[in-house]
Protein backbone atom coordinates (compact mmCIF):
# COMPACT_ATOMS: atom_id res chain seq x y z
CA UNK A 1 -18.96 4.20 21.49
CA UNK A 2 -18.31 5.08 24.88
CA UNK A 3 -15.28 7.21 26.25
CA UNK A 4 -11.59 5.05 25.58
CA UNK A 5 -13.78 2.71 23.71
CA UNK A 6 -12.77 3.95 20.31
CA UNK A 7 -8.79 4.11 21.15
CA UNK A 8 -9.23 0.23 21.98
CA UNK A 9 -10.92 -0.98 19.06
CA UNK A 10 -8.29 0.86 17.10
CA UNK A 11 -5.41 -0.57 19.47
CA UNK A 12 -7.57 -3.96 18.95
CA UNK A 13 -6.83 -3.20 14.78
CA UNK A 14 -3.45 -2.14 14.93
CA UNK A 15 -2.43 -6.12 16.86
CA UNK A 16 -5.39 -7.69 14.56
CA UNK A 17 -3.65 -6.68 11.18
CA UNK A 18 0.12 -6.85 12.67
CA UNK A 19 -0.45 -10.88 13.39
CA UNK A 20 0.81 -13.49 11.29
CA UNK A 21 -2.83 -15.29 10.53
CA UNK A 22 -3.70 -11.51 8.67
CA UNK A 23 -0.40 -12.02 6.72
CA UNK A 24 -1.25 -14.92 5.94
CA UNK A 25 -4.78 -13.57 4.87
CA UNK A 26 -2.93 -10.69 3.00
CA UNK A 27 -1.03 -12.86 1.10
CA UNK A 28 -3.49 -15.16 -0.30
CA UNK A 29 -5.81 -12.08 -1.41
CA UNK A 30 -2.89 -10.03 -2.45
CA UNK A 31 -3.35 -7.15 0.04
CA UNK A 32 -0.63 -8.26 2.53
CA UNK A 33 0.52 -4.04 1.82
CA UNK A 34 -3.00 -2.51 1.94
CA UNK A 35 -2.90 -4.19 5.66
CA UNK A 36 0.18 -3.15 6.49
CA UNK A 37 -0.58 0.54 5.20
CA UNK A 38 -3.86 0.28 7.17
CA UNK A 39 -2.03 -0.36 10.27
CA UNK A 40 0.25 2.68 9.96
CA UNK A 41 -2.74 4.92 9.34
CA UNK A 42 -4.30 3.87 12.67
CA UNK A 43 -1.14 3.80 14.31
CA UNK A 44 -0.80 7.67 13.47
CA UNK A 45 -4.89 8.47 14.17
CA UNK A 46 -4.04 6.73 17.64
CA UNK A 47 -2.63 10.01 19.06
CA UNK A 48 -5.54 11.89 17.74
CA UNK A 49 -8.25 9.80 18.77
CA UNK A 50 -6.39 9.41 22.75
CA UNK A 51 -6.25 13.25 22.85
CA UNK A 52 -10.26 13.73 21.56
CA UNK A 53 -11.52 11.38 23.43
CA UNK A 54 -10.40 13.67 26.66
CA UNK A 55 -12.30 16.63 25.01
CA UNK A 56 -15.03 15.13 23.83
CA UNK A 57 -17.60 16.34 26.16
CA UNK A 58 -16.40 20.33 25.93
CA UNK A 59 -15.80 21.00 21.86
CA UNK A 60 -18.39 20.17 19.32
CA UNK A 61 -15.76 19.99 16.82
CA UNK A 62 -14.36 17.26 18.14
CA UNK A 63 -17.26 15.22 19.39
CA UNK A 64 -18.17 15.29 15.85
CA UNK A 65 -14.48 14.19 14.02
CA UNK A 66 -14.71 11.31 16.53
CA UNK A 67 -17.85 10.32 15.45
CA UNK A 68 -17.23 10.13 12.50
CA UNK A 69 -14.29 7.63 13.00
CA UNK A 70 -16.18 5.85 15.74
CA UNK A 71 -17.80 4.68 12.22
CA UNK A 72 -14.97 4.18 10.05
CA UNK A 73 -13.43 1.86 13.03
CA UNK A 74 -16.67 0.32 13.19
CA UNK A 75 -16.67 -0.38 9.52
CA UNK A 76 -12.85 -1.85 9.61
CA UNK A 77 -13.96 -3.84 12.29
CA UNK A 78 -16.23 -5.40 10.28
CA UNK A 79 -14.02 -5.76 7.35
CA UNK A 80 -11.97 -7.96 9.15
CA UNK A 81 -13.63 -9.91 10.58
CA UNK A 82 -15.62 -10.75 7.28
CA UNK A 83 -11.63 -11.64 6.40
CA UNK A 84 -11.39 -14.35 9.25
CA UNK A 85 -14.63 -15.31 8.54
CA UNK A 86 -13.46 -16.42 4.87
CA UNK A 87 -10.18 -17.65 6.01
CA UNK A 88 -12.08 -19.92 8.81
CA UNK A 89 -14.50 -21.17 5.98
CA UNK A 90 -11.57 -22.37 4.05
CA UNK A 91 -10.53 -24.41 6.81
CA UNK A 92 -13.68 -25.94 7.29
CA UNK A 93 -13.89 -26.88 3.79
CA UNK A 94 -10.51 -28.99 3.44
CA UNK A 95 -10.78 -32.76 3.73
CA UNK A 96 -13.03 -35.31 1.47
CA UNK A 97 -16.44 -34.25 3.46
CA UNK A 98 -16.91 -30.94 2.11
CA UNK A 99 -20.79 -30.75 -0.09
CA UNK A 100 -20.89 -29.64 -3.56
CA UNK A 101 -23.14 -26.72 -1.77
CA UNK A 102 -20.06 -25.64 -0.14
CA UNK A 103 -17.34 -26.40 -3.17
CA UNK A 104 -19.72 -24.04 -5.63
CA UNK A 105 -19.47 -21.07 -2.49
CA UNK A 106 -15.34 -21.44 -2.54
CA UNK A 107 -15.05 -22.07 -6.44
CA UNK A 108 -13.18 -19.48 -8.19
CA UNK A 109 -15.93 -17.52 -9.47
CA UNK A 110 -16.55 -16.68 -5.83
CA UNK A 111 -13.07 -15.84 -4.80
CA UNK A 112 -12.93 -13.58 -7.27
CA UNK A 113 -16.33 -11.88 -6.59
CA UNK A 114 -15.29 -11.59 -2.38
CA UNK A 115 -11.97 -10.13 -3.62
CA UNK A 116 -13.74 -7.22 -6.05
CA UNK A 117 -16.45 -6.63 -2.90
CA UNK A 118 -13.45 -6.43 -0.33
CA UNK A 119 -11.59 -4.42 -2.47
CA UNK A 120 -14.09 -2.18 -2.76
CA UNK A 121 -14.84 -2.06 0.79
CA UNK A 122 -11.16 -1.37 1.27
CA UNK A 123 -10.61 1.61 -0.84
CA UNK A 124 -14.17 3.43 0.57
CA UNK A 125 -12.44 2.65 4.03
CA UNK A 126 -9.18 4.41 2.75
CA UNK A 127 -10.46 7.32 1.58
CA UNK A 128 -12.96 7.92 4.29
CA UNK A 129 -9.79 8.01 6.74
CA UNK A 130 -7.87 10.31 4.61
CA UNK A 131 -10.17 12.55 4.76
CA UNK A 132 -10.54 11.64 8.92
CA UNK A 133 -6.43 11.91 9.29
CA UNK A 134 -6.73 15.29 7.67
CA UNK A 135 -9.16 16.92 9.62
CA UNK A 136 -7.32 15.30 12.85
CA UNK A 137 -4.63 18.29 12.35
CA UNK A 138 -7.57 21.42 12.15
CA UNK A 139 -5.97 24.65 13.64
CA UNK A 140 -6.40 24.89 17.28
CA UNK A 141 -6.89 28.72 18.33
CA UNK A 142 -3.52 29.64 19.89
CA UNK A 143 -1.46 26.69 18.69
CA UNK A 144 -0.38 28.02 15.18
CA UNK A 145 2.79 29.96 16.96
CA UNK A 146 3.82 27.34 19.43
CA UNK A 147 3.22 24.83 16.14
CA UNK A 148 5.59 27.40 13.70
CA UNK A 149 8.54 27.58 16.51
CA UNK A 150 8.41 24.04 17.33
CA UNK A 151 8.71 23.55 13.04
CA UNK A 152 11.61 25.82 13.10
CA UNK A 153 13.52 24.40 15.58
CA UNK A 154 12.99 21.07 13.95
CA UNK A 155 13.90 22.42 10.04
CA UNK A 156 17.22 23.48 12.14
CA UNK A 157 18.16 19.78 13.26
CA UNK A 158 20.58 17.10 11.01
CA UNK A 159 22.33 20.14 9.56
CA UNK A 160 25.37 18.76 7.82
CA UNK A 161 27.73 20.26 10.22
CA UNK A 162 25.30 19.01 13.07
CA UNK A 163 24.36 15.98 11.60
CA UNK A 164 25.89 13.15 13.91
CA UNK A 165 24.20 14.83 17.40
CA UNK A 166 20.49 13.63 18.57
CA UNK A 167 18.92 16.99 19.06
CA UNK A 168 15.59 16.53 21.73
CA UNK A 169 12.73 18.61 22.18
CA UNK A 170 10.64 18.16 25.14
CA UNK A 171 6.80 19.04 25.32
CA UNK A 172 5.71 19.95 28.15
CA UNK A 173 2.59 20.45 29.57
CA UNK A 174 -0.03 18.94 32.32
CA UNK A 175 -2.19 16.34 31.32
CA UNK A 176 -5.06 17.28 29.46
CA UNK A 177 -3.77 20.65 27.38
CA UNK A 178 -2.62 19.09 24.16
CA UNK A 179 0.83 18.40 23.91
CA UNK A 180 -0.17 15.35 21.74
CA UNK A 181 -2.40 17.48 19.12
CA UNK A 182 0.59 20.18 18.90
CA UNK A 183 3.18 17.48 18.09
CA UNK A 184 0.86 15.60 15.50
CA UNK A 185 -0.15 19.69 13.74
CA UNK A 186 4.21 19.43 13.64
CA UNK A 187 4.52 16.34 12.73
CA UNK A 188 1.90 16.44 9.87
CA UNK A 189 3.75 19.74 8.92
CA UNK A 190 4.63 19.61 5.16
CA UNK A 191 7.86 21.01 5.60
CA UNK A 192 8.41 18.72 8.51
CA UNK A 193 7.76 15.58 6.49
CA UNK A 194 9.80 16.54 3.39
CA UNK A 195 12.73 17.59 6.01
CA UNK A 196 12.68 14.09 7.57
CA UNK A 197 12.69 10.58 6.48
CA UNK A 198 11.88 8.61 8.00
CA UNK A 199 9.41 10.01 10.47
CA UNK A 200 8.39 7.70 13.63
CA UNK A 201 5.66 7.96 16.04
CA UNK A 202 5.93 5.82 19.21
CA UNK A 203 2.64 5.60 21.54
CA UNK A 204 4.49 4.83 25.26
CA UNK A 205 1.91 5.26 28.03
CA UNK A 206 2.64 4.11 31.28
CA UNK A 207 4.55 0.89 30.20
CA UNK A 208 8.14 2.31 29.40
CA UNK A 209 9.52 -0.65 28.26
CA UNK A 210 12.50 -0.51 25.92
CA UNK A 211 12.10 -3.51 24.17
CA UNK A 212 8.50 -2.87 22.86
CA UNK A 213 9.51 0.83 21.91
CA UNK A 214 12.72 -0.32 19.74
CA UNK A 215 9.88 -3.13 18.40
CA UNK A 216 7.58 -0.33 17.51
CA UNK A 217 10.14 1.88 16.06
CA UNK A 218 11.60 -1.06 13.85
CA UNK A 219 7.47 -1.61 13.14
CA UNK A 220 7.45 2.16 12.04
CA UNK A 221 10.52 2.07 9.90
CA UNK A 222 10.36 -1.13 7.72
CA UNK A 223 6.94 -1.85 8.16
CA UNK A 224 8.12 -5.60 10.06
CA UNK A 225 8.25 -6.52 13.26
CA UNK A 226 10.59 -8.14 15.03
CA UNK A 227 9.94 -10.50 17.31
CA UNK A 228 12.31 -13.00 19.21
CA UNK A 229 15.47 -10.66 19.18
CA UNK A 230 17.74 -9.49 21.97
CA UNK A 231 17.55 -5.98 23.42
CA UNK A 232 20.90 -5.24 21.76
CA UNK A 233 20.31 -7.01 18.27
CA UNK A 234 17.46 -5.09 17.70
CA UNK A 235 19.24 -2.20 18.92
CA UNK A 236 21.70 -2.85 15.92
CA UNK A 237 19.38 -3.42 13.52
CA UNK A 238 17.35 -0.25 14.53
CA UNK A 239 20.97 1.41 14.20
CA UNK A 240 21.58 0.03 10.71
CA UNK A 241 17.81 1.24 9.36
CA UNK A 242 18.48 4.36 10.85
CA UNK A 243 22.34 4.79 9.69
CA UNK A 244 23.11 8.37 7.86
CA UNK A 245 19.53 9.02 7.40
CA UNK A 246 17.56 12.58 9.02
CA UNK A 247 14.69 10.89 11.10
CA UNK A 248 12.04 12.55 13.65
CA UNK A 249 11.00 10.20 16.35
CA UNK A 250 8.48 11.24 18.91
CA UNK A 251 7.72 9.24 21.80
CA UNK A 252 4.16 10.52 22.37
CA UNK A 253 2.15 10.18 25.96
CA UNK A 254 5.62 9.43 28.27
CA UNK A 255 4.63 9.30 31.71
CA UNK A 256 7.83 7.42 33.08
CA UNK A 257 9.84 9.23 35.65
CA UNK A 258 12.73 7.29 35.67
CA UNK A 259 15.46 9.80 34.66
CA UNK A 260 18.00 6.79 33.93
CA UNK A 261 15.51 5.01 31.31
């Protein structure tokens, strides 16, 4: 795939298994969580993939780790849309005019048989990504100390005696230099993730608007989104999720320069 093609399709994904028609499909085949979980996984590979793609043409390593996931999104592309494809069938087939060629294809036998082969497909998908999402963090030379302070000074946030202030930490850096692979090396930090719950990545780019971040962050939190609700009723419910609980939110790729917002 070409350059920014790859962070698309994923993008593309993420809204594909977020809609209502794919919980819908979820339901019926009783994966409406393996969905959901797929989402979050390319949700958190979106940073990665954003910040490769910019270094693809000067580090092997990379230009290899995002070919390799150039396949995997090529192969839950197509796992999908085999999904819609069966969903649209069943459509087609309602009514009095469907053939006994086409009853035999949807009988029971064959629901069954899709499910085992999508399941399948499913769980070689899954794994291939873990492994993906865990080579996404490799050591960058010269990052391990910036990483270790940056963990420390997170490990010394939501103290009990601190525990009702917002601490923020601000990275830095001009575009290009990796401030998005250092905060994903701290934010896949095992002591960071046992030190937090829950943890929240936000993707802003140059559309800073608050609505769609408190959307994404409610996404990121209880796995639902909320559509249709006021700027200050989602801020409440956001509020009550979030109420006496230690959570890390980063608001990755933040361009806006509007000090008020």
């Amino acid at each position: 795939m070409a350059e920014g093609v790859v962070s698309n399709v994923v993008s593309s994904i993420i809204l594909k298994v977020g809609s209502q028609a794919f919980k819908e499909i979820g339901k019926f085949w009783g994966l409406k969580e393996e969905f959901e979980k797929l989402g979050k996984t390319m949700e958190v590979l979106v940073a990665a993939i954003l910040d490769a793609e910019e270094k693809r043409v000067s580090n092997n390593l990379v230009k290899v780790w995002l070919g390799r996931l150039e396949d995997a999104v090529g192969d839950i592309d197509n796992l999908l849309d085999e999904f819609q494809t069966e969903a649209l069938g069943r459509q087609l087939m309602s009514g009095n005019r469907m053939t006994k060629k086409v009853r035999v294809f949807f009988s029971n036998s064959n629901q069954i048989a899709f499910r085992l082969k999508m399941v399948r497909k499913l769980e070689k998908i899954k794994e291939t990504l873990k492994d993906i999402k865990e080579d996404s963090t490799l050591e960058v030379i010269g990052r391990d100390d910036d990483k270790m302070k940056i963990v420390e000074l997170l490990l010394g946030c939501g103290s009990d005696q601190d525990k009702d202030n917002v601490s923020l930490l601000p990275i830095v850096r001009i575009g290009g230099l990796g401030k998005t692979t250092l905060a994903q090396l701290v934010f896949n930090h095992k002591m960071v993730e046992k030190h937090f719950e829950p943890q929240i990545w936000v993707c802003i780019s140059d559309a800073f608007d608050l609505k769609i971040i408190l959307e994404k962050m409610f996404k990121s939190v209880d796995g639902s989104v909320q559509q249709g609700l006021e700027l200050d009723q989602l801020q409440k419910s956001l509020r009550k999720k979030l109420s006496g609980k230690r959570y890390l939110l980063v608001l990755d790729d933040m361009w806006n320069e509007d000090r008020e917002k």
